[in-house]
Protein backbone atom coordinates (compact mmCIF):
# COMPACT_ATOMS: atom_id res chain seq x y z
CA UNK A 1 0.00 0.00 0.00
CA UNK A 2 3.08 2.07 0.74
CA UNK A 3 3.90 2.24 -3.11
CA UNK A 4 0.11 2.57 -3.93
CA UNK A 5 -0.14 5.31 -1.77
CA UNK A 6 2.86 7.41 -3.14
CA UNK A 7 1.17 6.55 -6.93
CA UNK A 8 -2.06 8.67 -5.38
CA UNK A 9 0.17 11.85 -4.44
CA UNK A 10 2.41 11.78 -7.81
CA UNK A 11 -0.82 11.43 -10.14
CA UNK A 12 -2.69 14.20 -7.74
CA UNK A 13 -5.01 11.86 -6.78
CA UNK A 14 -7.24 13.70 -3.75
CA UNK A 15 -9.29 10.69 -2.90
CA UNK A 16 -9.78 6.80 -2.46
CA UNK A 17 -10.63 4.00 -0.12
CA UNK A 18 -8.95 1.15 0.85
CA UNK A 19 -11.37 -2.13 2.13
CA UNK A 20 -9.75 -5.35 4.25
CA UNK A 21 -11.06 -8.08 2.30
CA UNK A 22 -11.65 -11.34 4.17
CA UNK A 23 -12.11 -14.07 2.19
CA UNK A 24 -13.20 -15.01 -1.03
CA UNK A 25 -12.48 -17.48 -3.92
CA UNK A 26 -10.67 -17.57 -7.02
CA UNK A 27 -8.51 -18.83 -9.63
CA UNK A 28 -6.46 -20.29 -7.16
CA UNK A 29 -9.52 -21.68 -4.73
CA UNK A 30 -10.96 -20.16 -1.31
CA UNK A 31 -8.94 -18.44 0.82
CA UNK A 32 -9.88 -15.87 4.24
CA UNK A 33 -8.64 -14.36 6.95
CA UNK A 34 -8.95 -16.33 10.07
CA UNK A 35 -7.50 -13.28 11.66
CA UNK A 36 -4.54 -15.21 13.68
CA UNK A 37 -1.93 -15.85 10.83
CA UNK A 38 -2.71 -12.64 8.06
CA UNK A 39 -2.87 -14.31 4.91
CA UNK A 40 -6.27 -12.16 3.38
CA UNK A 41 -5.54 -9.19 5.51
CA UNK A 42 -3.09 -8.38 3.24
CA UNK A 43 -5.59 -8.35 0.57
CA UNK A 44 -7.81 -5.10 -0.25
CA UNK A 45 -9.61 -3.64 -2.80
CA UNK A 46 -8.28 -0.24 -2.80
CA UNK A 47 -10.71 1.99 -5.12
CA UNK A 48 -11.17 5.76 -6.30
CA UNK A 49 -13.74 8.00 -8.75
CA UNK A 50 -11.62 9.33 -10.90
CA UNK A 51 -12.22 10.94 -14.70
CA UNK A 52 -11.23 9.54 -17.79
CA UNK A 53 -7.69 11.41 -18.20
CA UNK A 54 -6.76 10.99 -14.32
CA UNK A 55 -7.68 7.19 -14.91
CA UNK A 56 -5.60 6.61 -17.36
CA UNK A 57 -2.14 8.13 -15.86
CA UNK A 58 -2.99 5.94 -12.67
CA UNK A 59 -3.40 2.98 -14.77
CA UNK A 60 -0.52 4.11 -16.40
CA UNK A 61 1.85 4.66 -12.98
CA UNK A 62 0.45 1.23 -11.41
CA UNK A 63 1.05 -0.87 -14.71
CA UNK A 64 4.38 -2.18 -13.51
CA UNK A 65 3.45 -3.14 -10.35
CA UNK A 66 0.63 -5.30 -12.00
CA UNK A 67 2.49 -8.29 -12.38
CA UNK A 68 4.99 -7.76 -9.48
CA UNK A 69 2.30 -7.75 -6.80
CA UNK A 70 -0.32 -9.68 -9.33
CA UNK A 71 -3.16 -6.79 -8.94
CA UNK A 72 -6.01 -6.69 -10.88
CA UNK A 73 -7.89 -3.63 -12.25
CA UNK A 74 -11.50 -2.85 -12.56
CA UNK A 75 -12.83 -0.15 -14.28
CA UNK A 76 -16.30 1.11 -14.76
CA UNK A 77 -18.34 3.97 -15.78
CA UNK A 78 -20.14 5.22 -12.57
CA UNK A 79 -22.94 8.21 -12.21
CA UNK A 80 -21.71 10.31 -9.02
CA UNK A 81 -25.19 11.87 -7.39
CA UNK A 82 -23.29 14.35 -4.89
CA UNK A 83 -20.49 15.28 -7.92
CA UNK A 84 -20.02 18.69 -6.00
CA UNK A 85 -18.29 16.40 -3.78
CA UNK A 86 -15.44 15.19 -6.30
């Protein structure tokens, strides 16, 4: 998140949150967090609004640590109701 976290300040990114995940199942079968060894706390879904140009130089900035920490991206159009807020 360290890394992540620098990304945000050098592409002026003003705001985002980050959510524990724990548990789930993929590719690789289930997995959680039973909370005494770690394991899924390291895992979040870290996520931010964000217009077309800004999303693209993130994207951009996080691309090589796509396959170093094996992230994935989502991205999707949204409607923002309180916009005077972004």
């Amino acid at each position: 998140m360290k890394r992540l976290r620098q990304i945000t300040k050098d592409v002026d990114i003003s705001g985002y949150t980050v959510f524990n995940a724990i548990g789930g199942e993929g590719g690789q079968g289930r997995w959680r967090d039973d909370q005494v060894t770690g394991g899924a706390g390291s895992k979040v879904l870290f996520m931010s609004i964000l217009n077309d140009e800004k999303a693209t130089e993130f994207l951009t900035a996080i691309e090589p640590l796509l396959d170093e920490y094996g992230l994935l991206v989502a991205i999707s159009t949204v409607e923002v109701i309180r916009a005077d807020r972004f």
